[in-house]
Protein backbone atom coordinates (compact mmCIF):
# COMPACT_ATOMS: atom_id res chain seq x y z
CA UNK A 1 0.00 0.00 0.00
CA UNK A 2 1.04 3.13 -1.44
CA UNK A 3 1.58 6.31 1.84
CA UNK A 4 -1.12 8.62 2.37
CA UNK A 5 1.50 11.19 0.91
CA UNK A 6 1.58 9.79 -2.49
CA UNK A 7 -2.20 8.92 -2.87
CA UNK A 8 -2.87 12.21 -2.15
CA UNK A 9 -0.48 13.82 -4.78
CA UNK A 10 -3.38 12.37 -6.46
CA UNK A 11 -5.89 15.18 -6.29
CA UNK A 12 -4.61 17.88 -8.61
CA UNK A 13 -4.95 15.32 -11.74
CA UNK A 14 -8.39 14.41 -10.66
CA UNK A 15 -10.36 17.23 -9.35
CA UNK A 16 -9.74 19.12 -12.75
CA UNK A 17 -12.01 16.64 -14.41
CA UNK A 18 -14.95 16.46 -11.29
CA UNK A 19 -15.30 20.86 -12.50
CA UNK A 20 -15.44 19.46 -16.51
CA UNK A 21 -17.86 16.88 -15.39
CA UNK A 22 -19.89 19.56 -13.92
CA UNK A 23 -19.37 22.16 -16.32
CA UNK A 24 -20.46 19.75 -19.05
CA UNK A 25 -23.66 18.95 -17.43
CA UNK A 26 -24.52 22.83 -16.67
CA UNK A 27 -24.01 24.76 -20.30
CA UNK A 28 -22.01 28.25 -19.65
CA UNK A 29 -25.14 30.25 -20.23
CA UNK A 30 -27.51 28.04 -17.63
CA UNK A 31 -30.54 28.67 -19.94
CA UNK A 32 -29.77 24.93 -21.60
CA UNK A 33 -29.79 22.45 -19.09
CA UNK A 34 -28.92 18.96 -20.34
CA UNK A 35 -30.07 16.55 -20.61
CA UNK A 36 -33.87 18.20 -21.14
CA UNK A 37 -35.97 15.04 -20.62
CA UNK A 38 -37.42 14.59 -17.26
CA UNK A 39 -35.60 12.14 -15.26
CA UNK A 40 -36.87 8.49 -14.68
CA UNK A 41 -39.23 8.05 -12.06
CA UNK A 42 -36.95 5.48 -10.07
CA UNK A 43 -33.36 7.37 -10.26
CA UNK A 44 -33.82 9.40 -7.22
CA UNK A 45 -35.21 6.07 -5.69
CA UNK A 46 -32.23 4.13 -6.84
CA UNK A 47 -29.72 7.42 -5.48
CA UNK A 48 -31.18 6.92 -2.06
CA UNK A 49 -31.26 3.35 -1.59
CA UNK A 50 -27.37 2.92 -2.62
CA UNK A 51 -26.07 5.99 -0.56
CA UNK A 52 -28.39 4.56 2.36
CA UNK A 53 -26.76 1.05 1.58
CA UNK A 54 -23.37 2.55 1.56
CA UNK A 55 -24.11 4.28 4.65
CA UNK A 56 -24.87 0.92 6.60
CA UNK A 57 -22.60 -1.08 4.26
CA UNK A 58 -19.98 0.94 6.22
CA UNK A 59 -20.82 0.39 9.69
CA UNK A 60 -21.07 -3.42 9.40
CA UNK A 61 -17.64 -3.30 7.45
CA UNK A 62 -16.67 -1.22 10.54
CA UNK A 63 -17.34 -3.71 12.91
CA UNK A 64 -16.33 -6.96 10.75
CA UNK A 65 -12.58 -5.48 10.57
CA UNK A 66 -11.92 -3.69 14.02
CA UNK A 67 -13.26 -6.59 15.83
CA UNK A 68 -12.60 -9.69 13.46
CA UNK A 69 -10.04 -11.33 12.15
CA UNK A 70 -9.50 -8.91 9.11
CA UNK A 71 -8.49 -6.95 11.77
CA UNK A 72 -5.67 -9.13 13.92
CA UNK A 73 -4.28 -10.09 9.96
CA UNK A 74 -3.64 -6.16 9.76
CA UNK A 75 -2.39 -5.60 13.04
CA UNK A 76 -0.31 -9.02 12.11
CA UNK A 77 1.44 -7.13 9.01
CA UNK A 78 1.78 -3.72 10.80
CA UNK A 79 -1.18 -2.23 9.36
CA UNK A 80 -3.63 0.02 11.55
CA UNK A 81 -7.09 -0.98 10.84
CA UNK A 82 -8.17 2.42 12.22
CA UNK A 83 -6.97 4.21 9.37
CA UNK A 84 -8.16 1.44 6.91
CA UNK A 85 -11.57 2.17 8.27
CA UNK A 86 -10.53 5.91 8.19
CA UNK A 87 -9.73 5.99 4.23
CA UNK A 88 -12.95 3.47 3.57
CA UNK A 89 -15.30 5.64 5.22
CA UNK A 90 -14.20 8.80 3.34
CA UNK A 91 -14.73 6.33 0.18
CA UNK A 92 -17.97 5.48 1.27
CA UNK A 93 -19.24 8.99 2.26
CA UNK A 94 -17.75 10.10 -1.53
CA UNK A 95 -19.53 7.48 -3.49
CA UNK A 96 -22.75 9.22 -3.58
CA UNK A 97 -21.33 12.60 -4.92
CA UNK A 98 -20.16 10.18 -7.65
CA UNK A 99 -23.22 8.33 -8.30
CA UNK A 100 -24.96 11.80 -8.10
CA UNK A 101 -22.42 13.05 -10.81
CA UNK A 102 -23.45 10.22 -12.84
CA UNK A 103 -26.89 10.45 -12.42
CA UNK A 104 -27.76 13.95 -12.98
CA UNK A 105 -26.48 13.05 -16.48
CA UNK A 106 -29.54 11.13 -17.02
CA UNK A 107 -31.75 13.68 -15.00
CA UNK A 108 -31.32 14.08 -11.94
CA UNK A 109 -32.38 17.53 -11.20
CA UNK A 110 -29.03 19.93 -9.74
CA UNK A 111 -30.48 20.82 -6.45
CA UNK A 112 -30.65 17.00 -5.47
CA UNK A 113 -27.66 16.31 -6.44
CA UNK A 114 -26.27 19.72 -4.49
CA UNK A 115 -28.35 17.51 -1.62
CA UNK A 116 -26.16 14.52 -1.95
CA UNK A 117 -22.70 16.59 -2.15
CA UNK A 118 -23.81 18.41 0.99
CA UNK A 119 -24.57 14.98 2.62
CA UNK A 120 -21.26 13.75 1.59
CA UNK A 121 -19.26 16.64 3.15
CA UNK A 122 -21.23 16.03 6.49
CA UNK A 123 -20.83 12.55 6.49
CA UNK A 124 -16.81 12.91 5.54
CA UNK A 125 -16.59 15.83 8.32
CA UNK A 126 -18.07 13.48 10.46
CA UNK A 127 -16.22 10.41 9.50
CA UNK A 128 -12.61 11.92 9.78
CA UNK A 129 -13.58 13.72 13.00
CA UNK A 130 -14.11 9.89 14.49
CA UNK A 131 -11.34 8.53 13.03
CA UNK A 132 -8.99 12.02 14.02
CA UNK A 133 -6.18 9.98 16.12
CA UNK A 134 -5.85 7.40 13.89
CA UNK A 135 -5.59 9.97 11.30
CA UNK A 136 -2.94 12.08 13.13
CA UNK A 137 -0.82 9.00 13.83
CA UNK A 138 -0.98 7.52 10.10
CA UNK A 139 0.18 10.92 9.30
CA UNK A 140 2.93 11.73 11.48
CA UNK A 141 4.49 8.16 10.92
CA UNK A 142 4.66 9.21 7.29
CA UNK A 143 6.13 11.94 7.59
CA UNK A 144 9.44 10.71 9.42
């Protein structure tokens, strides 16, 4: 596994292409709106149930490694699961920004999916708050 140093170098080559995403979808002169057609009836339903699943996906995955035997094979090979859990849950808590992205290309209106990115950032705030220790310590060991 790669440091947290190098995965995050990441970021500058793919944020670039989240603001082209969304500046494709939204035309520079917000009169045009694509795609025009009103959405399907079940996307928003479909949106909701796999951020919910994702949501409680993530606490049983929480539980299964910190207390299993996922967990002693990490501790086994030096690995903290803490900050496993720490990177998965900011995963998790992203994926429905990404699904949102995804499907407000087939319709979903902008305001719900401005409702899902808001989500995200609480969930992520939330998320790295309860993981802060493990955070700080993954970080200062890769840094000496």
């Amino acid at each position: 596994m790669r440091p947290i140093r190098e995965q995050a170098a990441l970021a500058p080559v793919l944020l670039p292409a989240v603001f082209m995403l969304v500046f494709v979808r939204v035309s520079p002169d917000f009169d045009h709106v694509w795609p025009a057609a009103a959405p399907p009836w079940w996307l928003s339903m479909a949106l909701a149930g796999f951020t919910l699943f994702g949501v409680i996906y993530l606490f049983v995955l929480e539980r299964a490694i910190l207390r299993g035997r996922a967990g002693e094979k990490l501790r086994a090979q030096g690995e903290a699961p803490e900050v496993f859990m720490a990177l998965m849950g900011a995963v998790m808590f992203f994926s429905p920004v990404s699904m949102g992205i995804l499907a407000s290309y087939f319709g979903l209106p902008l305001l719900h999916f401005g409702i899902y990115a808001a989500g995200s950032v609480v969930g992520i705030a939330f998320w790295n708050w309860r993981y802060r220790k493990a955070i700080q310590r993954a970080l200062s060991s890769s840094s000496s």
